[in-house]
N, C-alpha and C. Protein backbone atom coordinates (compact mmCIF):
# COMPACT_ATOMS: atom_id res chain seq x y z
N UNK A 1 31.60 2.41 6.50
CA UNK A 1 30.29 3.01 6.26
C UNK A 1 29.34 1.94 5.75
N UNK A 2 27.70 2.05 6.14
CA UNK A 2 27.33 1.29 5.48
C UNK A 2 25.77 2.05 5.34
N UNK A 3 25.12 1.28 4.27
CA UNK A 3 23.85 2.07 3.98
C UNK A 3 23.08 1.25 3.97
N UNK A 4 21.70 1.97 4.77
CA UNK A 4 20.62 1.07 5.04
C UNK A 4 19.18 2.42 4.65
N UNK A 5 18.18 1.46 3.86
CA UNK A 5 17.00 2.37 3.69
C UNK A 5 15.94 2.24 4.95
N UNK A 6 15.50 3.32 4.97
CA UNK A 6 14.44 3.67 6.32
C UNK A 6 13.82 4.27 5.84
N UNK A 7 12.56 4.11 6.75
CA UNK A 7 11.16 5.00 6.69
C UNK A 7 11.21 5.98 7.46
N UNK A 8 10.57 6.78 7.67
CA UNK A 8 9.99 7.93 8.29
C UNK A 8 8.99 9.02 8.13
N UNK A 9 7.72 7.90 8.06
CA UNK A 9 6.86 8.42 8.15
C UNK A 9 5.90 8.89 8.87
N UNK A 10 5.96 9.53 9.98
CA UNK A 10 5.40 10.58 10.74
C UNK A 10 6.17 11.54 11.38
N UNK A 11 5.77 12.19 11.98
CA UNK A 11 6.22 13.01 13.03
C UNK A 11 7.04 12.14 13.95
N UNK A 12 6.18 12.04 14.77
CA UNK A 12 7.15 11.14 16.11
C UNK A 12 8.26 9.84 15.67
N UNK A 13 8.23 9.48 14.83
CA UNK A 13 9.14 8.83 14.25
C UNK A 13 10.15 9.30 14.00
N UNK A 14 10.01 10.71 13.51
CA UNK A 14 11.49 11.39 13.34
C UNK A 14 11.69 11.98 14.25
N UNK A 15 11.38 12.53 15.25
CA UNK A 15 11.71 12.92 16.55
C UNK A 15 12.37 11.60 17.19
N UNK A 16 12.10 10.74 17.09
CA UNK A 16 12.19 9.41 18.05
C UNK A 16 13.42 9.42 17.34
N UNK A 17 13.69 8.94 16.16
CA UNK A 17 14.62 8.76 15.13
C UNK A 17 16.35 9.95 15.47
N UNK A 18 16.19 10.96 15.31
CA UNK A 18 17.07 12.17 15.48
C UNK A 18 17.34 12.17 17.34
N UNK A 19 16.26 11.70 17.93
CA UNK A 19 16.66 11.54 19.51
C UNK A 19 17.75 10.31 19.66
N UNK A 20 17.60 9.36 19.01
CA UNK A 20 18.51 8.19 19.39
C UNK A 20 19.64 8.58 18.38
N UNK A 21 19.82 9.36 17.42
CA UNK A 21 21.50 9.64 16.41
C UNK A 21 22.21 10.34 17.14
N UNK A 22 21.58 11.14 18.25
CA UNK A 22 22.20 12.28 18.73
C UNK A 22 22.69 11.82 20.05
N UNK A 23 22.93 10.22 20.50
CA UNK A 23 23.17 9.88 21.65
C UNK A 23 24.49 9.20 20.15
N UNK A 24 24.96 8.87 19.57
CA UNK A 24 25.69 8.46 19.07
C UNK A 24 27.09 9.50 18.44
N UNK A 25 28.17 9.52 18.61
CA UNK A 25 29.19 10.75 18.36
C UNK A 25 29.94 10.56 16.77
N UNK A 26 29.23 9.62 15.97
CA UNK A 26 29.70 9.33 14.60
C UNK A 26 28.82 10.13 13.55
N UNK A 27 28.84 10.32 12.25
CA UNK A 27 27.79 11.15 11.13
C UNK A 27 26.78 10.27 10.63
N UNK A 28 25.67 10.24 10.53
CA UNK A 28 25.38 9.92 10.00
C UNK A 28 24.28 10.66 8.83
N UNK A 29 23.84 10.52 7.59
CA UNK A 29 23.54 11.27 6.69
C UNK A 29 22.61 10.69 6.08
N UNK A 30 21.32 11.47 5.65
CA UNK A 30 20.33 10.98 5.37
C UNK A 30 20.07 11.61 3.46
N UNK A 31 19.90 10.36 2.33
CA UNK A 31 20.16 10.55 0.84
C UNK A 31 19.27 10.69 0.66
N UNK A 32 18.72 11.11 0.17
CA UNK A 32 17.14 11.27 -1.15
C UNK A 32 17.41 12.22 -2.46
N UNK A 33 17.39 11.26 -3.87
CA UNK A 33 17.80 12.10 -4.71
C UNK A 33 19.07 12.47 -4.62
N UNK A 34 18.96 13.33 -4.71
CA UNK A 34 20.56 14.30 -4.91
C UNK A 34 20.81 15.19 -3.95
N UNK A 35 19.67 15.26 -2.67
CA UNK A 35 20.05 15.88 -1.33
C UNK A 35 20.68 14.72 -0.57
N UNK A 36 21.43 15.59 0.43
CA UNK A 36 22.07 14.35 1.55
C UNK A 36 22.12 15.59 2.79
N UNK A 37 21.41 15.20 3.88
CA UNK A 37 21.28 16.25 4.53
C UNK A 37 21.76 15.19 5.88
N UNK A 38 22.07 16.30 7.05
CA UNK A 38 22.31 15.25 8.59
C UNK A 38 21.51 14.86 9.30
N UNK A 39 21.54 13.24 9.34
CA UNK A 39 20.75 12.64 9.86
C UNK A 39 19.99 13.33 11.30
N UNK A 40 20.76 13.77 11.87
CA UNK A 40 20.82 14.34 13.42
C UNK A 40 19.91 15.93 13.34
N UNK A 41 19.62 16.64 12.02
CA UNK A 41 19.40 17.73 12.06
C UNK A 41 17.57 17.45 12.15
N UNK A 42 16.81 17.59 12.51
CA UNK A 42 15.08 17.54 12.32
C UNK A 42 14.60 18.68 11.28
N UNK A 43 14.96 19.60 11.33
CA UNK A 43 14.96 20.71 10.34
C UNK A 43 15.26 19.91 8.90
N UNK A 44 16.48 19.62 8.80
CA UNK A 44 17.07 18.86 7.03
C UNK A 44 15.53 17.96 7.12
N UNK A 45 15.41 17.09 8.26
CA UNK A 45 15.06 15.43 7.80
C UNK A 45 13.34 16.47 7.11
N UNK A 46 13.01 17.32 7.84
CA UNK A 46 11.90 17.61 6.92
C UNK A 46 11.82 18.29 5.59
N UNK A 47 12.96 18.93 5.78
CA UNK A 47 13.07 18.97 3.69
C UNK A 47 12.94 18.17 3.38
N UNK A 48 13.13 16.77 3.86
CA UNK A 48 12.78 15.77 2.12
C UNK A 48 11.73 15.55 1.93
N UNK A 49 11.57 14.44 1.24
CA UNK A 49 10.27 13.92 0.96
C UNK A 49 9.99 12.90 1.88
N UNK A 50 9.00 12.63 2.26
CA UNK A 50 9.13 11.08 3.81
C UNK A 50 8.10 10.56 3.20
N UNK A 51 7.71 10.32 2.39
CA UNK A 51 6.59 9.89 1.70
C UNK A 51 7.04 8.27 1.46
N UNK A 52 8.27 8.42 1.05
CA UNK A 52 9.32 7.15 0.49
C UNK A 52 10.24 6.47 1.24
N UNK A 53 10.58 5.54 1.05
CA UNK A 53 12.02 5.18 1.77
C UNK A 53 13.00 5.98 1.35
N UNK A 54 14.38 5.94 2.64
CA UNK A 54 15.13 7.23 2.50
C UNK A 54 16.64 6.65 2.52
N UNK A 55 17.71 6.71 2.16
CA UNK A 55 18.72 5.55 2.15
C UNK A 55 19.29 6.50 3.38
N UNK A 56 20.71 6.20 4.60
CA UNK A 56 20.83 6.40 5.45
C UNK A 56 22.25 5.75 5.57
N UNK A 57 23.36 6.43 5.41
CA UNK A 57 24.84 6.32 5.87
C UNK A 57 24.71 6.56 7.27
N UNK A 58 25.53 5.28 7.45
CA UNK A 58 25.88 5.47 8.61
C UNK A 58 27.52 5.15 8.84
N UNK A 59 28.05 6.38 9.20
CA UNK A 59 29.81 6.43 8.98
C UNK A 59 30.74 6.20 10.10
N UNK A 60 30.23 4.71 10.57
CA UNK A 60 31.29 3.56 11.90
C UNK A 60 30.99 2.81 11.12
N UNK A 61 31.88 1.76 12.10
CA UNK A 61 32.34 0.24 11.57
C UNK A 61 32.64 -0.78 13.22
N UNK A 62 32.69 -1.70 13.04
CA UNK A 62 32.69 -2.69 14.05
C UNK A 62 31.62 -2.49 14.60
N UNK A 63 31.89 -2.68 16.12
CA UNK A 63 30.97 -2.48 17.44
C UNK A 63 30.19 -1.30 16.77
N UNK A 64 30.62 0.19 16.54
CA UNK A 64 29.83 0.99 16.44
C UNK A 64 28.47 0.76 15.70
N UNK A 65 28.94 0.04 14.66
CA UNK A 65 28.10 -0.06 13.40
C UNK A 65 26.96 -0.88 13.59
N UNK A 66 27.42 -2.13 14.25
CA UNK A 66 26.25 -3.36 15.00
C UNK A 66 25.24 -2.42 15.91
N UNK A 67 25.72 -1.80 16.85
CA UNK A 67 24.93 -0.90 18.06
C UNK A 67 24.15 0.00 16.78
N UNK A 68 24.56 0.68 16.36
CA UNK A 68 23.49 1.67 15.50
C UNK A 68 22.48 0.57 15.01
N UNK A 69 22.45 -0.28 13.93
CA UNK A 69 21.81 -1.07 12.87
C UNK A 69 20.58 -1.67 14.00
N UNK A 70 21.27 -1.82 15.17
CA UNK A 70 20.40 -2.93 16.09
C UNK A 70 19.68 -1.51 16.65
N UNK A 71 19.88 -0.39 16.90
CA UNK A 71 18.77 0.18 17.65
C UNK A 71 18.25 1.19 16.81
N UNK A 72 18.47 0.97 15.08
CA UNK A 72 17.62 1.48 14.10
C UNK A 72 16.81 0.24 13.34
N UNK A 73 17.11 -0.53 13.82
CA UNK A 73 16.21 -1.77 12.62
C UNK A 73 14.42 -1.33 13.07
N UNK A 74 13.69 -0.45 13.91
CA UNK A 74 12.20 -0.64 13.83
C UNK A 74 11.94 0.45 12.67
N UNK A 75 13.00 1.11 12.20
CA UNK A 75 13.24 2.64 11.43
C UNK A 75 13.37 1.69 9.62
N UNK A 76 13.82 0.39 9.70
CA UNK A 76 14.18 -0.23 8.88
C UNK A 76 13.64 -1.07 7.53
N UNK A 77 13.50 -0.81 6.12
CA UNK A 77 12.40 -1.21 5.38
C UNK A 77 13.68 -2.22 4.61
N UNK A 78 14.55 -2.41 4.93
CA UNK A 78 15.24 -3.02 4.11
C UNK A 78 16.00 -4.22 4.53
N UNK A 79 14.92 -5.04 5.70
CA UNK A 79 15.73 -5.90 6.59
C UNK A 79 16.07 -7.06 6.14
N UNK A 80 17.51 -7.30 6.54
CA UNK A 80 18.82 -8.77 5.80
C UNK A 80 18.98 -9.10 6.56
């Protein structure tokens, strides 16, 4: 698993965002506070707050993990 913070601040961003998790067959889970809701759900991602950066498990490893990171890094406020 590894955790990376993201933005998502608009609309189409999270549509864009939940369109590309849902081509992926691993969990991934979106933290704010003391909610942790599924990344994949559009309904959860608008309970939070999107005002802020949002931390973001993502639960692969190897290959999987590189392919996610690389086609979420424009989603990405925390780039290493």
């Amino acid at each position: 698993m590894k955790t990376i913070k993201i933005s998502l601040d608009s609309i189409d961003k999270v549509k864009s965002f939940v369109n590309i998790l849902s081509k992926f067959d691993y969990d991934f889970d979106l933290v704010s506070g003391r909610y942790i809701i599924d990344a994949k759900s559009i309904m959860g991602i608008f309970s939070l707050d999107l005002s802020k950066p949002i931390d973001l498990n993502i639960h692969a490893d190897g290959k999987e993990l590189d392919l996610a990171c690389k086609v979420l890094e424009p989603y990405r406020v925390d780039k290493d």
